[in-house]
PDB file of N, CA and C in Angstrom:
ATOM      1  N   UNK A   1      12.359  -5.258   2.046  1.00  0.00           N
ATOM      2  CA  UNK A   1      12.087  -3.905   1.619  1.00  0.00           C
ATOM      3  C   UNK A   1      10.854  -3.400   2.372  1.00  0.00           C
ATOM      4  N   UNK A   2      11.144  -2.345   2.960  1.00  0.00           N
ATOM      5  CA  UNK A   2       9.862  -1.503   3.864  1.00  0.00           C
ATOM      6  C   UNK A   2       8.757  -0.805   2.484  1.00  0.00           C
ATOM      7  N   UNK A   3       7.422  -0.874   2.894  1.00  0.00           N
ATOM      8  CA  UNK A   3       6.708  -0.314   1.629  1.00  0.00           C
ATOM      9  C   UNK A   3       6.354   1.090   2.298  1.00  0.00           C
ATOM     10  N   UNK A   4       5.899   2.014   1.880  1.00  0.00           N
ATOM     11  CA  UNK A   4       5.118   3.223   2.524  1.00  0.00           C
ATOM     12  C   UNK A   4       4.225   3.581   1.551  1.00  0.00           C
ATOM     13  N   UNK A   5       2.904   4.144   2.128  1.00  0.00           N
ATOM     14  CA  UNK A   5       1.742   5.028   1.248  1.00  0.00           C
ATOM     15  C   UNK A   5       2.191   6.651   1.661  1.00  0.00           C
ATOM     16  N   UNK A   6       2.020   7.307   0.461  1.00  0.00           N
ATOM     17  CA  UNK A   6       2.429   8.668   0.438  1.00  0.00           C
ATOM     18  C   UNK A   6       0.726   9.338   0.841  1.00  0.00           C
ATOM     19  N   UNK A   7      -0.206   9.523   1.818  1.00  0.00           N
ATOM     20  CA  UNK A   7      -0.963  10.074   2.012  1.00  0.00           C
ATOM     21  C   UNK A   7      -1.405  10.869   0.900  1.00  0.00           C
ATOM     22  N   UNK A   8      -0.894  11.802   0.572  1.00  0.00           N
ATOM     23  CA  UNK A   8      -1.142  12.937  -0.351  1.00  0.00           C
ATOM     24  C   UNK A   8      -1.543  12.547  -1.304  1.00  0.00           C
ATOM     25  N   UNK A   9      -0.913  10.906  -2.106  1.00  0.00           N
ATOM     26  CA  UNK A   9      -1.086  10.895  -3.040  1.00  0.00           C
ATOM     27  C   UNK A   9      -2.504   9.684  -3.495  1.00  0.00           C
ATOM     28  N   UNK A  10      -2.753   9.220  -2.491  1.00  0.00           N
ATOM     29  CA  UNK A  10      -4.073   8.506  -2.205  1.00  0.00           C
ATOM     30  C   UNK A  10      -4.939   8.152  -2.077  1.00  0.00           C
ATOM     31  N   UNK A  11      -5.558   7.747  -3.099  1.00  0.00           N
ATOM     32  CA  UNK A  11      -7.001   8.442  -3.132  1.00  0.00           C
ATOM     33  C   UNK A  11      -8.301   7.096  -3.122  1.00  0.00           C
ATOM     34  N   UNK A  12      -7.704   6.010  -2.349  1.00  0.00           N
ATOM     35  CA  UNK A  12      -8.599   5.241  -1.651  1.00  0.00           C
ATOM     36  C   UNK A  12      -9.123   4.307  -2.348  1.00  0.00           C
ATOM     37  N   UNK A  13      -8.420   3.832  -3.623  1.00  0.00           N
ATOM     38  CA  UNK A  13      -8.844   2.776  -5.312  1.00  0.00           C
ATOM     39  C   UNK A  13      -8.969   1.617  -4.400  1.00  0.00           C
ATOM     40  N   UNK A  14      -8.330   1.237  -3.503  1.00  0.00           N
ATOM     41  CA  UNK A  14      -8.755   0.075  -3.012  1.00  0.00           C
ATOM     42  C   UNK A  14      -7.710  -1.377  -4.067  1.00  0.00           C
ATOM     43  N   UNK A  15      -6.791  -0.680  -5.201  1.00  0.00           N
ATOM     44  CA  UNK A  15      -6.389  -1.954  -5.763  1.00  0.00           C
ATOM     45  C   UNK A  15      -5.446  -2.326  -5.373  1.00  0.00           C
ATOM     46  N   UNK A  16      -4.829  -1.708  -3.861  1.00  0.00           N
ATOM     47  CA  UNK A  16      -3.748  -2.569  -3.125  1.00  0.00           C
ATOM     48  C   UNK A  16      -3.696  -3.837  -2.406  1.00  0.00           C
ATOM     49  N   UNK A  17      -5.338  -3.185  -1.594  1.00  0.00           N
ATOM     50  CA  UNK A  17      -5.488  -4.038  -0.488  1.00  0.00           C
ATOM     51  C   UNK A  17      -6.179  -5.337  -1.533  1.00  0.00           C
ATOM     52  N   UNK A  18      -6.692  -5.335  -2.588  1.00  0.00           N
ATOM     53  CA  UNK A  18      -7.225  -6.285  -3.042  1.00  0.00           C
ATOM     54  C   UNK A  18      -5.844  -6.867  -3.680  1.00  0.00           C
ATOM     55  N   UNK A  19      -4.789  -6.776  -4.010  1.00  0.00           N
ATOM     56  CA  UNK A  19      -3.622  -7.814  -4.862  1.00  0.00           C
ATOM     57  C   UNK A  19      -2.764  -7.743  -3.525  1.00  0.00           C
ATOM     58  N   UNK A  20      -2.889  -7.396  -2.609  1.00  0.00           N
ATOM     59  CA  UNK A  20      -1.763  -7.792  -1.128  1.00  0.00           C
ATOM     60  C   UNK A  20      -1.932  -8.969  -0.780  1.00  0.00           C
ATOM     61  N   UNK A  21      -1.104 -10.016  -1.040  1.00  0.00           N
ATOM     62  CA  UNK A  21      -1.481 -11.294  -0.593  1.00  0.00           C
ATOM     63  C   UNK A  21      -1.330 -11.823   0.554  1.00  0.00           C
ATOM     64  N   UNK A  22      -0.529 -10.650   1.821  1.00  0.00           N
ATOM     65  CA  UNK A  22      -0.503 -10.966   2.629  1.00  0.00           C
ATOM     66  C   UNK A  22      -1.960  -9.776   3.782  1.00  0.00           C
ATOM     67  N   UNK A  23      -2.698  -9.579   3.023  1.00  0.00           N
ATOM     68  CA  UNK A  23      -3.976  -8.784   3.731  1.00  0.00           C
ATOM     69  C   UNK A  23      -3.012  -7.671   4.712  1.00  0.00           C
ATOM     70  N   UNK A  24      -2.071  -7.038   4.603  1.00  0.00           N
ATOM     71  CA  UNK A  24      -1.279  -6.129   5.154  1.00  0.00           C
ATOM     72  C   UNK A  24      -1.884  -4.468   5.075  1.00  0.00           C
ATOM     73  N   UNK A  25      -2.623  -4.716   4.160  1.00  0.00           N
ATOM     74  CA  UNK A  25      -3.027  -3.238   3.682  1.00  0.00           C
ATOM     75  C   UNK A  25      -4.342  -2.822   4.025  1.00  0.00           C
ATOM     76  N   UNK A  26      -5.000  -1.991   5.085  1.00  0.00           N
ATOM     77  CA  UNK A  26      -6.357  -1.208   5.443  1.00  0.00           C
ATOM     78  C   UNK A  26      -6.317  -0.066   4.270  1.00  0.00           C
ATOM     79  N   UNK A  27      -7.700   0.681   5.098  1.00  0.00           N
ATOM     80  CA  UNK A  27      -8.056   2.003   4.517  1.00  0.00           C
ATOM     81  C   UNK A  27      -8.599   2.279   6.175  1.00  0.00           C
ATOM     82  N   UNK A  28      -7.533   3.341   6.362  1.00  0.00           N
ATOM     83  CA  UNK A  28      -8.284   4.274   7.285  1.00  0.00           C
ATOM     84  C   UNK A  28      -8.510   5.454   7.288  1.00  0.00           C
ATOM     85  N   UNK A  29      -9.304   5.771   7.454  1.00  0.00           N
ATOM     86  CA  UNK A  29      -9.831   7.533   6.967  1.00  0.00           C
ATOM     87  C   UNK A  29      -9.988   7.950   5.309  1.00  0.00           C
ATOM     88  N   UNK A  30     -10.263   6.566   4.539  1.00  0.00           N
ATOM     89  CA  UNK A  30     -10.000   6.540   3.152  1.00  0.00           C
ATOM     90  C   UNK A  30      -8.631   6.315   2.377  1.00  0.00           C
ATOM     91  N   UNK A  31      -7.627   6.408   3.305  1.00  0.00           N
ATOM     92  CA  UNK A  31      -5.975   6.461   2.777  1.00  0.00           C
ATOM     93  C   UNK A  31      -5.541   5.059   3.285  1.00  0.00           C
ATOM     94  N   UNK A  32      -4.718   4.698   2.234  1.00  0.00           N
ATOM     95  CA  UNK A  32      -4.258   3.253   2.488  1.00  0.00           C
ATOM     96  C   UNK A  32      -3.450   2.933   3.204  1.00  0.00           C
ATOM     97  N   UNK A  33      -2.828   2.391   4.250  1.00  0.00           N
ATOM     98  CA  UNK A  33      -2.509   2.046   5.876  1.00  0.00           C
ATOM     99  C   UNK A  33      -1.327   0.814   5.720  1.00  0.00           C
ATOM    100  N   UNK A  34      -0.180   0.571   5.679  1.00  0.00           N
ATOM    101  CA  UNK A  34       0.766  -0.674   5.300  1.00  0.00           C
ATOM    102  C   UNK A  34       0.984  -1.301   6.783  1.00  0.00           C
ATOM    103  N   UNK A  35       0.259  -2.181   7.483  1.00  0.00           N
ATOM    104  CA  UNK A  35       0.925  -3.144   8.810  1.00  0.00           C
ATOM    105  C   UNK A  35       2.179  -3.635   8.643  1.00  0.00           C
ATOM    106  N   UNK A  36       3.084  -2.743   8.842  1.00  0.00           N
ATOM    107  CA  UNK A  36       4.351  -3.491   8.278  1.00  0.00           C
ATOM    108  C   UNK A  36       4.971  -4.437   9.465  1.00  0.00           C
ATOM    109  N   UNK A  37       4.253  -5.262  10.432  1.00  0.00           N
ATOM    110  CA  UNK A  37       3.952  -6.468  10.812  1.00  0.00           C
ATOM    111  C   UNK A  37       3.721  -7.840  10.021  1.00  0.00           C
ATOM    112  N   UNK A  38       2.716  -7.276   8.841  1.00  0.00           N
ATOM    113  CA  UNK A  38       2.197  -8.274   7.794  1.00  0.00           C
ATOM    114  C   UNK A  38       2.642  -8.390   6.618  1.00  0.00           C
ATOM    115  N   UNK A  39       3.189  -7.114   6.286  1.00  0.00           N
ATOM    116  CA  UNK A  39       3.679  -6.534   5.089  1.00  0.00           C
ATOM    117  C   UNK A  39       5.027  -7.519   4.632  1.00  0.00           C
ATOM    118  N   UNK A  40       5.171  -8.284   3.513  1.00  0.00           N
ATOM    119  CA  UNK A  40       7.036  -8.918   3.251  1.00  0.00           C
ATOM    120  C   UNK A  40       7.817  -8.619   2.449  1.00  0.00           C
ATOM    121  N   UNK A  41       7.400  -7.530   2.054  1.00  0.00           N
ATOM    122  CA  UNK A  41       8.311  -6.646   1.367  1.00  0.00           C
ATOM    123  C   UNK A  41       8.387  -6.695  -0.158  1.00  0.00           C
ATOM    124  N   UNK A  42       7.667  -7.741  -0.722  1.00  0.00           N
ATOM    125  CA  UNK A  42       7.463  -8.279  -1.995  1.00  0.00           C
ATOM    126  C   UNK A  42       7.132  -7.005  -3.023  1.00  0.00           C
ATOM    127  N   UNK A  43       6.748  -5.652  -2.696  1.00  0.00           N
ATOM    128  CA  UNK A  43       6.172  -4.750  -3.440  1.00  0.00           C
ATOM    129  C   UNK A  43       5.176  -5.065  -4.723  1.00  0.00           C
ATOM    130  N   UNK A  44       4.229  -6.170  -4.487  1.00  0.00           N
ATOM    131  CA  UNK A  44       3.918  -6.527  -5.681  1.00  0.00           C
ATOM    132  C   UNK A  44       2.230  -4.991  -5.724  1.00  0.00           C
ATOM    133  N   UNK A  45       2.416  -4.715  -4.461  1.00  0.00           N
ATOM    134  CA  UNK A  45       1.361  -3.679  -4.202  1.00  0.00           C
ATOM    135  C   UNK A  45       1.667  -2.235  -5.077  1.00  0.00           C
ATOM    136  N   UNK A  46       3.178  -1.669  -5.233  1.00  0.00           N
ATOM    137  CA  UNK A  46       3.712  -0.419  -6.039  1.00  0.00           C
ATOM    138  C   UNK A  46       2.756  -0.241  -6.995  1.00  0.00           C
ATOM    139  N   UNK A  47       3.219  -1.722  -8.277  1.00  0.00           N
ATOM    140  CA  UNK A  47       2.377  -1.097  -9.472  1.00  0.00           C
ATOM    141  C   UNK A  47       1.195  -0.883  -9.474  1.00  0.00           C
ATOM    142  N   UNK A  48       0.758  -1.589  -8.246  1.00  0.00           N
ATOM    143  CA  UNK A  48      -0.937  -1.966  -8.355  1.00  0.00           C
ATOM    144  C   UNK A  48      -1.808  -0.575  -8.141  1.00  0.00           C
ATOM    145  N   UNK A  49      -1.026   0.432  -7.684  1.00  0.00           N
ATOM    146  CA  UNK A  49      -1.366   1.418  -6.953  1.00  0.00           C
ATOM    147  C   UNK A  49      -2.017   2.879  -8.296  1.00  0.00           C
ATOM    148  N   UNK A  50      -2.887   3.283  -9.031  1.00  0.00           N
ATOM    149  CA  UNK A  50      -3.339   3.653  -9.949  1.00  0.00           C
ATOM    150  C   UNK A  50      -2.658   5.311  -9.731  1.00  0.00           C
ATOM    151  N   UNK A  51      -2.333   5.537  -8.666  1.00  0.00           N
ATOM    152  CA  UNK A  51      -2.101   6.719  -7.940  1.00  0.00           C
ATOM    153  C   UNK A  51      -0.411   7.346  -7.763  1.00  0.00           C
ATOM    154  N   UNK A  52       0.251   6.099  -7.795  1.00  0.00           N
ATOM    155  CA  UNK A  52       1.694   6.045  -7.542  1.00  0.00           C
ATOM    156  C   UNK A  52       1.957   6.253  -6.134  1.00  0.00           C
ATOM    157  N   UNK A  53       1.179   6.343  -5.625  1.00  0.00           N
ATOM    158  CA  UNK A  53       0.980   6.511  -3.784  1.00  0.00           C
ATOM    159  C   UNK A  53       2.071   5.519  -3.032  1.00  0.00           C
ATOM    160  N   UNK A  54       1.944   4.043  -3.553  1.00  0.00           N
ATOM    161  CA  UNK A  54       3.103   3.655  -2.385  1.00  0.00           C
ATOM    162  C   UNK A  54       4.279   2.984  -3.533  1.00  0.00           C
ATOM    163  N   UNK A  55       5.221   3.053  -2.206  1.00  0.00           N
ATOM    164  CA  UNK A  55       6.974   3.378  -2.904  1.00  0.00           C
ATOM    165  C   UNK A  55       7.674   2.720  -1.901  1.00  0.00           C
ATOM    166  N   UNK A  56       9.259   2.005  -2.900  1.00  0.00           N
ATOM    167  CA  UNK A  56       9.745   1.533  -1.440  1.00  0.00           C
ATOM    168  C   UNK A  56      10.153   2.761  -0.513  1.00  0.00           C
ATOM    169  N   UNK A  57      10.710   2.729   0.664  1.00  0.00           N
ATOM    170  CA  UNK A  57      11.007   3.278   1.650  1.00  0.00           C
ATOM    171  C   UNK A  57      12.916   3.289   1.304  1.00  0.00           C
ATOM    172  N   UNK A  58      13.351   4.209   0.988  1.00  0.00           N
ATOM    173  CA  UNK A  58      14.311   4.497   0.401  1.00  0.00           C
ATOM    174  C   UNK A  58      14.957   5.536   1.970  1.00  0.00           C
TER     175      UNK A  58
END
């Protein structure tokens, strides 16, 4: 499963990149960034997200 951050909805909590167990997730420019290189699709990042910002890729 591909993950995506919805920009808009993002507001930089930081509680992705801290429960991503594969360190897949930056902040650049304050908005959260998915390396989907690193990323395995596990979505355990969705709920973590306080914002509802990232979603699978549908």
């Amino acid at each position: 499963m591909k993950i995506i951050v919805d920009p808009k909805k993002c507001r930089g909590s930081l509680e992705c990149i801290k429960i991503c167990p594969q360190q897949a997730i930056k902040l650049v420019n304050g908005k959260a960034v998915i390396d989907q290189t690193k990323c395995d699709g596990d979505g355990i990042c969705i709920p973590a997200c306080p914002n509802g910002a990232i979603q699978p890729d549908v």
